[in-house]
C-alpha atoms as a PDB file:
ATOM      1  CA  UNK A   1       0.000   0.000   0.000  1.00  0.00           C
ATOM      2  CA  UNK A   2       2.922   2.656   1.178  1.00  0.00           C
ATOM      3  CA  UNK A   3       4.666   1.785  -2.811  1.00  0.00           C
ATOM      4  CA  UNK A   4       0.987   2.380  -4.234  1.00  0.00           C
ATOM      5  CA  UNK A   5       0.970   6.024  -2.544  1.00  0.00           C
ATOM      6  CA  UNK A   6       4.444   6.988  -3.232  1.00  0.00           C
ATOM      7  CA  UNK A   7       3.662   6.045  -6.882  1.00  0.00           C
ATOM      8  CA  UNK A   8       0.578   7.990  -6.631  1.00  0.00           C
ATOM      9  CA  UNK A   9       2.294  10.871  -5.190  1.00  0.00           C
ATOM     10  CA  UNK A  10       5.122  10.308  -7.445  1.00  0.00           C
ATOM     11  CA  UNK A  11       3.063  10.298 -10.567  1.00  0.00           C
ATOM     12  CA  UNK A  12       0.932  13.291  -9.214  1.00  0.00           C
ATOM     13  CA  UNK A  13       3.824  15.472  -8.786  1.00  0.00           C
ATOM     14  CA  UNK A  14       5.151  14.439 -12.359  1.00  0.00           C
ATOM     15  CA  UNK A  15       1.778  15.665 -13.318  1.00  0.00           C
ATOM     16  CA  UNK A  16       2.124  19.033 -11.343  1.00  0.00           C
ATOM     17  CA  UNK A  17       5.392  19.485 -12.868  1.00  0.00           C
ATOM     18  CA  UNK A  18       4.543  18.806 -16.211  1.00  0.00           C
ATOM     19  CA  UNK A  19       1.337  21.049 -15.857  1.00  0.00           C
ATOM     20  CA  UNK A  20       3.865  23.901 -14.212  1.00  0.00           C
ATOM     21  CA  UNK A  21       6.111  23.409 -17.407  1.00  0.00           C
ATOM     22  CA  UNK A  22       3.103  24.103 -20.168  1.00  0.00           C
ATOM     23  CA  UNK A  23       1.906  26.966 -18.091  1.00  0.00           C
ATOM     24  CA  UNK A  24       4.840  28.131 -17.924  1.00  0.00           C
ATOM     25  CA  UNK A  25       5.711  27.743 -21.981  1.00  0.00           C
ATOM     26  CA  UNK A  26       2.168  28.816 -22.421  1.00  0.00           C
ATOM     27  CA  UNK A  27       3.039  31.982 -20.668  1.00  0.00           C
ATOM     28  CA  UNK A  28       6.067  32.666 -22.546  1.00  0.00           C
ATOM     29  CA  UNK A  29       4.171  32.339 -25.828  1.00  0.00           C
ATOM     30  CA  UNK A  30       1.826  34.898 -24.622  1.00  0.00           C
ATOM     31  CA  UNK A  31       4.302  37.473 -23.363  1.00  0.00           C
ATOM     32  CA  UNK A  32       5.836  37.221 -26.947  1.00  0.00           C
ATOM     33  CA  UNK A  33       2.671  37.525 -29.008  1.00  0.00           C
ATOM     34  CA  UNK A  34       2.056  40.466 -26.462  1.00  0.00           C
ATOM     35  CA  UNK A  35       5.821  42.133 -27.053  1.00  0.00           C
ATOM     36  CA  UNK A  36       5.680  41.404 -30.643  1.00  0.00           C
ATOM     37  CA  UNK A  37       2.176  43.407 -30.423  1.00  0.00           C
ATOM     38  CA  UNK A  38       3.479  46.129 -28.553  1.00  0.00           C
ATOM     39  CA  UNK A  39       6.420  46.443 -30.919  1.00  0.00           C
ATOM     40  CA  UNK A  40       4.172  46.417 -34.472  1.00  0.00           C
ATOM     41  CA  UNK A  41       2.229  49.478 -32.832  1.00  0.00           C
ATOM     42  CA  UNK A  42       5.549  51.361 -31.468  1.00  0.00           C
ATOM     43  CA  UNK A  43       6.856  51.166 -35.412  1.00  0.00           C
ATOM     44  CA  UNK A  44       2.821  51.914 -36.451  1.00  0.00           C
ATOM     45  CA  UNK A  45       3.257  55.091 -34.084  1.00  0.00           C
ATOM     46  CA  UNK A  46       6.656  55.813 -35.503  1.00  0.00           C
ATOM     47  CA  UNK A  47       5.918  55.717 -39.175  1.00  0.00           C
ATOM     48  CA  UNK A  48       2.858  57.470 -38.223  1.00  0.00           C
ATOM     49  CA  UNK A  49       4.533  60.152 -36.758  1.00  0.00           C
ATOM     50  CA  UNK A  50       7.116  60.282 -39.387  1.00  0.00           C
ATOM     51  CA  UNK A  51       4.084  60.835 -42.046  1.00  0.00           C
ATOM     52  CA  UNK A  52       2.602  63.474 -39.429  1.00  0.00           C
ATOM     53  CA  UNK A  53       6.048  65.399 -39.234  1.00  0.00           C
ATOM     54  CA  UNK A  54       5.978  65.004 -43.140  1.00  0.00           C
ATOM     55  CA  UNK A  55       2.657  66.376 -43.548  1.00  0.00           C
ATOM     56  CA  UNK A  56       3.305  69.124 -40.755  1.00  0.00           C
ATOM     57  CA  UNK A  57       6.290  70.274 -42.982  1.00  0.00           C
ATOM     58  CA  UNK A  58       4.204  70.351 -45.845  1.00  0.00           C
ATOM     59  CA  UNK A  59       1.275  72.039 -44.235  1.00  0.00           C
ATOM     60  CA  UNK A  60       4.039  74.819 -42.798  1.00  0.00           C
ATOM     61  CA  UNK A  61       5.329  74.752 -47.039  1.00  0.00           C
ATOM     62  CA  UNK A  62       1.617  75.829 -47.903  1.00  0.00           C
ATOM     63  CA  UNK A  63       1.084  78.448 -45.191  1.00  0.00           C
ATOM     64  CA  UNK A  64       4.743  80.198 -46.143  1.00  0.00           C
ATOM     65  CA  UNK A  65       3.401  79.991 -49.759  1.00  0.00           C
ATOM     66  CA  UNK A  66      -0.139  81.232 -49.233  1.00  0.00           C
ATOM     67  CA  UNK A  67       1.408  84.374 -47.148  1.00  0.00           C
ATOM     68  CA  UNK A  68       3.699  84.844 -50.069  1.00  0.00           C
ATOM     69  CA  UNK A  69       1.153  84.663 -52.583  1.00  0.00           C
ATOM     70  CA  UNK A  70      -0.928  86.982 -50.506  1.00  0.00           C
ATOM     71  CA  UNK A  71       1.894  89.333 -50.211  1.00  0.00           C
ATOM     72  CA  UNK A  72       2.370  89.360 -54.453  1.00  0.00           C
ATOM     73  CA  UNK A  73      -1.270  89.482 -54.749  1.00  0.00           C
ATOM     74  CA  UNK A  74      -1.337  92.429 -52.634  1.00  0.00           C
ATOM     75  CA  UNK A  75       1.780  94.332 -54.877  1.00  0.00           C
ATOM     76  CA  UNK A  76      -0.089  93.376 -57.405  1.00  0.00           C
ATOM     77  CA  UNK A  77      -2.901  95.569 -56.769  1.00  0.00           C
ATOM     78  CA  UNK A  78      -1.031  98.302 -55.643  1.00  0.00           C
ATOM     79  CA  UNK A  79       0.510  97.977 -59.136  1.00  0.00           C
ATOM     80  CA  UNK A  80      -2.380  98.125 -61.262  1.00  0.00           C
ATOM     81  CA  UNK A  81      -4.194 100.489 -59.327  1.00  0.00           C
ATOM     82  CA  UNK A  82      -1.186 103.017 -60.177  1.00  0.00           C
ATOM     83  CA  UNK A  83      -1.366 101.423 -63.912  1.00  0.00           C
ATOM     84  CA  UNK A  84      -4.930 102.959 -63.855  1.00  0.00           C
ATOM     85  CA  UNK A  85      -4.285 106.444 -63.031  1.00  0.00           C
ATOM     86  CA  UNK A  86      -1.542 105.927 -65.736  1.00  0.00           C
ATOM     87  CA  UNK A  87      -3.943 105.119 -68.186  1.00  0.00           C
ATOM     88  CA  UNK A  88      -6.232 107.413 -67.199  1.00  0.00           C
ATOM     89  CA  UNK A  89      -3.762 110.181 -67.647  1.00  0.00           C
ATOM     90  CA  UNK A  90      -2.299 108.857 -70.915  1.00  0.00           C
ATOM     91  CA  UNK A  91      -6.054 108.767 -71.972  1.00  0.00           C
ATOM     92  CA  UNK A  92      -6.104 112.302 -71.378  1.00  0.00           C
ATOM     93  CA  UNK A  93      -3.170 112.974 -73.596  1.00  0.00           C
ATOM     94  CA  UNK A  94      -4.130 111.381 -76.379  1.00  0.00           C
ATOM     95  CA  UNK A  95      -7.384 112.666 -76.336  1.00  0.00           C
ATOM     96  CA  UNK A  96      -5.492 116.336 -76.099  1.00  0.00           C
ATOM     97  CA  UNK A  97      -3.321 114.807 -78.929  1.00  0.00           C
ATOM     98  CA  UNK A  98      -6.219 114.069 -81.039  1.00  0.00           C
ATOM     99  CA  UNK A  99      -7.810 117.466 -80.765  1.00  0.00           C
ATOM    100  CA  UNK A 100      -4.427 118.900 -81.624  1.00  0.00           C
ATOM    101  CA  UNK A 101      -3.575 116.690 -84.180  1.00  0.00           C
ATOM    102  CA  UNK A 102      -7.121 117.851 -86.001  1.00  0.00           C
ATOM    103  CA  UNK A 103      -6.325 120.984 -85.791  1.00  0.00           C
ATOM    104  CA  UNK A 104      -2.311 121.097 -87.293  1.00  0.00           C
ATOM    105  CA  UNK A 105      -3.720 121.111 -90.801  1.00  0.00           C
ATOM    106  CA  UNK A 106      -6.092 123.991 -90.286  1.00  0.00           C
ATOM    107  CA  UNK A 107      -2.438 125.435 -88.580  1.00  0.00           C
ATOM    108  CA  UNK A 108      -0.333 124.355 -91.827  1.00  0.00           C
ATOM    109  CA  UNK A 109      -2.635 126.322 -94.078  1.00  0.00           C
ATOM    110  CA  UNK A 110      -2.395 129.683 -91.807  1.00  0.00           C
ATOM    111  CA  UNK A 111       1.646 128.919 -91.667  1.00  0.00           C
ATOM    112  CA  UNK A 112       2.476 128.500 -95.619  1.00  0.00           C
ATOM    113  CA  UNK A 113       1.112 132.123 -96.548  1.00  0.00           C
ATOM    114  CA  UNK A 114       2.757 133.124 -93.343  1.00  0.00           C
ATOM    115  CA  UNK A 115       6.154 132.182 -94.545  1.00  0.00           C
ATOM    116  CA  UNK A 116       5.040 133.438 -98.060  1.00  0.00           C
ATOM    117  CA  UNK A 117       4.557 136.559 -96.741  1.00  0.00           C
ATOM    118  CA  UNK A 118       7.778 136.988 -94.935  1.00  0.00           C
ATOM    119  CA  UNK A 119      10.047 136.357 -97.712  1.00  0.00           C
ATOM    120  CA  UNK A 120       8.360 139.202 -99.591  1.00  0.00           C
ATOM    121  CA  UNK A 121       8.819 141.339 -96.876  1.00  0.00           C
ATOM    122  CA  UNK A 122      12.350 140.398 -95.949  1.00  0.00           C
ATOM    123  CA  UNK A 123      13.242 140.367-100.091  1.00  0.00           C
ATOM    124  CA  UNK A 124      11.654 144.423-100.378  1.00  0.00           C
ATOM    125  CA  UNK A 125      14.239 144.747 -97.360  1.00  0.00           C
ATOM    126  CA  UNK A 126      17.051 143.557 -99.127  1.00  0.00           C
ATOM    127  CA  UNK A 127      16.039 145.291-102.234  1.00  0.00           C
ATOM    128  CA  UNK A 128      15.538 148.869-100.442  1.00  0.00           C
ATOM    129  CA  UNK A 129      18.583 148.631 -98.171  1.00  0.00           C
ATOM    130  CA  UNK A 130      22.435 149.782 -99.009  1.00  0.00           C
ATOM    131  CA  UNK A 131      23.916 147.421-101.350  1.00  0.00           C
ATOM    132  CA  UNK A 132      25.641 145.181 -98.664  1.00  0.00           C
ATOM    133  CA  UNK A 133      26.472 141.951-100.251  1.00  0.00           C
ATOM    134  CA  UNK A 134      23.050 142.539-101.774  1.00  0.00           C
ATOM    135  CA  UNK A 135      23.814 139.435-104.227  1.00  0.00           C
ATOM    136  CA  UNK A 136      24.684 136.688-101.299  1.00  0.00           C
ATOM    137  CA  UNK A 137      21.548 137.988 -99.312  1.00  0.00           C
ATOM    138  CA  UNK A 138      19.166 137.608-102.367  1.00  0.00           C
ATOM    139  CA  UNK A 139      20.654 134.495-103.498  1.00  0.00           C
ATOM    140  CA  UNK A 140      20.061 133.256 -99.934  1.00  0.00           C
ATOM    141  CA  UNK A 141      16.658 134.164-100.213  1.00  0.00           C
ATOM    142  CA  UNK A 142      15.555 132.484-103.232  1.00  0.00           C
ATOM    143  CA  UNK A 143      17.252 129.317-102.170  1.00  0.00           C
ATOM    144  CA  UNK A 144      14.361 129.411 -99.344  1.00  0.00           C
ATOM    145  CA  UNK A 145      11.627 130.352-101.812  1.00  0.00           C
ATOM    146  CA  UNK A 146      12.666 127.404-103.842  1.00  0.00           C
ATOM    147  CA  UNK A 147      12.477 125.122-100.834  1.00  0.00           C
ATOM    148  CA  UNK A 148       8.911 126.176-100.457  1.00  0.00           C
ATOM    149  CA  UNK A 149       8.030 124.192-103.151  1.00  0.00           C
ATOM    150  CA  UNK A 150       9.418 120.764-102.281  1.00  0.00           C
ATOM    151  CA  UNK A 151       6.545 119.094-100.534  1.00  0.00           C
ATOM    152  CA  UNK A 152       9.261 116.374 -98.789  1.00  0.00           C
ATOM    153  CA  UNK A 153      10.214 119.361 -96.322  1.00  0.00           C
ATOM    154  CA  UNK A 154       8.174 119.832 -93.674  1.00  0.00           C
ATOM    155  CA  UNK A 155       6.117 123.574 -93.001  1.00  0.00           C
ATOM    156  CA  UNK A 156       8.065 123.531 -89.883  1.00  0.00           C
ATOM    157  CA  UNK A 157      11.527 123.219 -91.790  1.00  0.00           C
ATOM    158  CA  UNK A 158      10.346 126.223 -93.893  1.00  0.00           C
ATOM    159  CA  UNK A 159       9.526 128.341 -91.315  1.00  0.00           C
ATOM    160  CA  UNK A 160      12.736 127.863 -89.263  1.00  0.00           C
ATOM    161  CA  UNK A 161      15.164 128.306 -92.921  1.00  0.00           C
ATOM    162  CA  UNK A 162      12.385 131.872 -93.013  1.00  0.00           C
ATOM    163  CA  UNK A 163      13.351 132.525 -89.382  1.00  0.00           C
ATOM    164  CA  UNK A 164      17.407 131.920 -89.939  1.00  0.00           C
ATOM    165  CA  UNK A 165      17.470 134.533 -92.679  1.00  0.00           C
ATOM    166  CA  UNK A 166      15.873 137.014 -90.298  1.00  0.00           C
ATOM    167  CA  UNK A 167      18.561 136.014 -87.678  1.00  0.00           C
ATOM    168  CA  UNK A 168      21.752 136.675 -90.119  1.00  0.00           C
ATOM    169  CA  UNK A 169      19.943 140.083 -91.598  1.00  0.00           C
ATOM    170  CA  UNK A 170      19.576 141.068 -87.642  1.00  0.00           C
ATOM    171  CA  UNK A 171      23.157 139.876 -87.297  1.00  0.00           C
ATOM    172  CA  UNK A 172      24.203 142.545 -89.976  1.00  0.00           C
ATOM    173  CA  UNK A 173      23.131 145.270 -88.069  1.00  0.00           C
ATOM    174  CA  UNK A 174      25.794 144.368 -85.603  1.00  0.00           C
ATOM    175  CA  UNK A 175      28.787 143.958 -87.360  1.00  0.00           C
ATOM    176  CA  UNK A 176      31.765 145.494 -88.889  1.00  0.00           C
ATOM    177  CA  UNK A 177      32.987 143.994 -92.054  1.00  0.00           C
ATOM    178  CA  UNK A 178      34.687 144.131 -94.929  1.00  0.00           C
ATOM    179  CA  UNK A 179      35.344 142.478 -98.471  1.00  0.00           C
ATOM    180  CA  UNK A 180      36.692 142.485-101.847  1.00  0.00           C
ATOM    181  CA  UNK A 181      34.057 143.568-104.815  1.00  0.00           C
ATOM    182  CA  UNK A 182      33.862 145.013-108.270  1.00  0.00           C
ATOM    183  CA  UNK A 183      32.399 147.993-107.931  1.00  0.00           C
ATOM    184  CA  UNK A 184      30.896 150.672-110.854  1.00  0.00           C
ATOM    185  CA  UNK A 185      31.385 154.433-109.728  1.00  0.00           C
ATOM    186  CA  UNK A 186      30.966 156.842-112.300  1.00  0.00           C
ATOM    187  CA  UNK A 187      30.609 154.091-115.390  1.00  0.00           C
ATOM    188  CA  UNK A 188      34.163 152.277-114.395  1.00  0.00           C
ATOM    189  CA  UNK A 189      34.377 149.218-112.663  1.00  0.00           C
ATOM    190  CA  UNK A 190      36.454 149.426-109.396  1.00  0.00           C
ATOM    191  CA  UNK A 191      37.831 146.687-107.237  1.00  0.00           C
ATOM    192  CA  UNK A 192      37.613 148.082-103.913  1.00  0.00           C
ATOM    193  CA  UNK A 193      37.081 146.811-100.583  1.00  0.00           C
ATOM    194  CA  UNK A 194      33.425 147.588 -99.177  1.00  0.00           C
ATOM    195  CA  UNK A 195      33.989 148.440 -95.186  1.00  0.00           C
ATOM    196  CA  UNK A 196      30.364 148.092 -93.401  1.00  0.00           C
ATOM    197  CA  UNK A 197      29.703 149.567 -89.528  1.00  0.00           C
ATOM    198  CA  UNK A 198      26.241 147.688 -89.081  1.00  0.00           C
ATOM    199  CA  UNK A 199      23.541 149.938 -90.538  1.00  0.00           C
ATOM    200  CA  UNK A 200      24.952 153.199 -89.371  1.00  0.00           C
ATOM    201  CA  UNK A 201      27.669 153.343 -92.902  1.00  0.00           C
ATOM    202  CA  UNK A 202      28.972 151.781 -96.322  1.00  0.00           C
ATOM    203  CA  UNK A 203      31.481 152.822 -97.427  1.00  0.00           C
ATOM    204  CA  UNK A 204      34.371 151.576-100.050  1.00  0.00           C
ATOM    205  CA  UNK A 205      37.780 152.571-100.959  1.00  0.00           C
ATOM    206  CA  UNK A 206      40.020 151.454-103.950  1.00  0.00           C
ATOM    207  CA  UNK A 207      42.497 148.944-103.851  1.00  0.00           C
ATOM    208  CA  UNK A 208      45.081 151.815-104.279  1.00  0.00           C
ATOM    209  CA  UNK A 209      43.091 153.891-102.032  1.00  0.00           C
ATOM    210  CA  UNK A 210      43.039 156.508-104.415  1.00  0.00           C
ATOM    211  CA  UNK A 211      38.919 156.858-104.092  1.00  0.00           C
ATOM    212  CA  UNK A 212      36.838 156.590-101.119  1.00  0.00           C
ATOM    213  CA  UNK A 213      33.150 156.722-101.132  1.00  0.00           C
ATOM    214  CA  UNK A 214      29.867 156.220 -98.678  1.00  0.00           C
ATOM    215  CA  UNK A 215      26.434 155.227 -99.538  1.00  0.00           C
ATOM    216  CA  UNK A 216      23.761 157.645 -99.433  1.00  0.00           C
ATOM    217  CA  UNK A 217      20.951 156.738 -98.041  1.00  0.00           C
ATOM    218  CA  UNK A 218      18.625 159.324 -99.013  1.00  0.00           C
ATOM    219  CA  UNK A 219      20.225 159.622-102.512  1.00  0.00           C
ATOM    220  CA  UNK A 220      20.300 155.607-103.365  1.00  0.00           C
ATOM    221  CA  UNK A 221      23.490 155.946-104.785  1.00  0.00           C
ATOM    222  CA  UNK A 222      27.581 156.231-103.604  1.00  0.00           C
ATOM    223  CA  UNK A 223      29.027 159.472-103.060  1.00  0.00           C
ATOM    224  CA  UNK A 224      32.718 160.161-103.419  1.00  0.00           C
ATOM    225  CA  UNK A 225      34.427 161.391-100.518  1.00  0.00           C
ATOM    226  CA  UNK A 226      37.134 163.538 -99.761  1.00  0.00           C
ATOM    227  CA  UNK A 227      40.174 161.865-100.150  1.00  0.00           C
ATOM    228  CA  UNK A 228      42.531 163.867 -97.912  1.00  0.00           C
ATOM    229  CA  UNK A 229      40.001 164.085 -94.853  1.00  0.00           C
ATOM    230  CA  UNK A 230      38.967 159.923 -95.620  1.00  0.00           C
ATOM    231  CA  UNK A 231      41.534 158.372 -97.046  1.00  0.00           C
ATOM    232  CA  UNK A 232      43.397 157.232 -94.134  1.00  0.00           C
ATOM    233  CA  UNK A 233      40.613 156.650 -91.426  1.00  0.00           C
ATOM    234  CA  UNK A 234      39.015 154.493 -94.076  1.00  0.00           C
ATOM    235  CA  UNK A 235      41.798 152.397 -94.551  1.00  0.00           C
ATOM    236  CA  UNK A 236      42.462 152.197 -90.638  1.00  0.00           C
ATOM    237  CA  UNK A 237      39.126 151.003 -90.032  1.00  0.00           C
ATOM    238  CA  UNK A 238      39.278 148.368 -92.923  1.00  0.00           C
ATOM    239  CA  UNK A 239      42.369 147.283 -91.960  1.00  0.00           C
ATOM    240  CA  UNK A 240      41.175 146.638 -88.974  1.00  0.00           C
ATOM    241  CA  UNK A 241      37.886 144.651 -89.570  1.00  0.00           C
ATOM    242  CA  UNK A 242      40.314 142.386 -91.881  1.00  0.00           C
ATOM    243  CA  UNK A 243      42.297 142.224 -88.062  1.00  0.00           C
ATOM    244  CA  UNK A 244      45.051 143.271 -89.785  1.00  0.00           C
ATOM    245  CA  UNK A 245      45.540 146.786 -87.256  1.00  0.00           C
ATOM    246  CA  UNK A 246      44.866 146.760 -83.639  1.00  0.00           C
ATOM    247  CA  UNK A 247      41.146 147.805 -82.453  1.00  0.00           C
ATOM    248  CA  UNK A 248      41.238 151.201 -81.887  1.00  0.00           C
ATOM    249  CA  UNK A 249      38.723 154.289 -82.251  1.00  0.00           C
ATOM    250  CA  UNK A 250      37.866 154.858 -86.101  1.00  0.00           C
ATOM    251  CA  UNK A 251      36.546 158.144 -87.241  1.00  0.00           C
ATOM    252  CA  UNK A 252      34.247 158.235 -90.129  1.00  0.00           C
ATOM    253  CA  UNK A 253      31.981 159.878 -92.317  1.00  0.00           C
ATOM    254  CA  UNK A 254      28.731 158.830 -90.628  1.00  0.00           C
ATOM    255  CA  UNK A 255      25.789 160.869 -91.280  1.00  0.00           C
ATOM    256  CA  UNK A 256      23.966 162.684 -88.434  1.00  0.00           C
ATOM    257  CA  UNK A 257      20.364 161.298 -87.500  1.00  0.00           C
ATOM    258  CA  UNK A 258      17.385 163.498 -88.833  1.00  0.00           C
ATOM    259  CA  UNK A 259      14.407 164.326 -86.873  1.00  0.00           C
ATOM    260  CA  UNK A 260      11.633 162.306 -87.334  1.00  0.00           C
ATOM    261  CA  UNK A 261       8.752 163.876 -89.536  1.00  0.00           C
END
């Protein structure tokens, strides 16, 4: 009976032992499966937090661009709104332009017998004043009447040529100069040099000096001078608008101003 129980006990703590060693395998299985749990949602979490971070950074990328955007779209209306007072403005002008530009040939037709007119009037100048390089002057003069005929130069171009030969005619008035010329006094022809104080005198002497004359105003015509009282002042004051003699003081036969009638 005592070998029965030992056997039994024996046999019952084999049992216990066995049942202690597959709870205890068991156990360890379960521990894994829960580990190997734990671990697929710790790399879940981490690649979800990796995409979060990713879309964060994109999301940040968007807002940075948005403000940007923003920013241009604001420049941008700053921009235009200027571009519209600039087209207003330049809408103005060309509406100005187009009321002018109507009117330019009513402006060309008033010009032309403007211009006409003032070569007449400068040409009876020439014609009625002393004989100063009267040929150069009227040659100059129907250069610019010729050029009123060419319709490839503009009414503008005519005017200012009209306007230069007022300018050099006003320029005489101021200057003293001489030159060489052939001259006809008394039904010879002279070469003498023609000495000219602005408008005030015009005078010439001989090459040799031998005559000296002045233009008469009143007369139309040259008058002989004397040539012991002119002779030498004359040639003083030629020689010295050739700059041949110093400046100096140069008396001459100028004729006295008349009261006006």
């Amino acid at each position: 009976m005592k070998k029965q129980r030992i056997k039994a006990v024996a046999l019952s703590t084999v049992l216990t032992a066995g049942a202690v060693f597959a709870g205890s395998s068991f156990a360890d299985q379960s521990l894994d499966a829960v580990l190997a749990v734990g671990q697929s949602k710790v790399a879940d979490a981490q690649k979800s937090q990796v995409r979060i971070n990713k879309l964060q950074d994109e999301t940040n990328d968007l807002i940075n661009q948005f403000k940007q955007v923003n920013k241009t779209i604001e420049g941008l209306r700053v921009y235009n709104a200027q571009l519209d007072k600039q087209l207003a403005s330049q809408r103005e002008i060309m509406s100005k332009l187009t009321d002018s530009t109507s009117q330019v040939t009513v402006i060309q037709r008033q010009i032309q017998p403007l211009v006409l007119e003032m070569l007449d009037a400068i040409e009876q100048f020439v014609q009625l004043d002393a004989p100063y390089r009267k040929e150069d002057r009227l040659s100059r003069i129907a250069d610019v009447r010729a050029l009123m005929e060419d319709a490839d130069v503009t009414i503008s171009e005519k005017f200012r040529q009209v306007l230069e030969i007022y300018a050099i005619e006003s320029e005489y008035s101021r200057k003293v100069d001489t030159y060489e010329t052939t001259l006809n006094v008394d039904g010879q022809d002279l070469q003498v040099n023609i000495l000219s104080i602005g408008r005030v005198a015009l005078m010439y002497q001989t090459m040799d000096t031998s005559l000296t004359g002045v233009w008469d105003k009143n007369a139309k015509q040259w008058v002989t001078l004397d040539s012991g009282d002119y002779k030498l002042p004359v040639r003083n004051a030629v020689r010295i608008a050739q700059k041949k003699a110093q400046n100096d003081i140069m008396l001459l036969p100028i004729a006295a101003p008349e009261a006006a009638k």
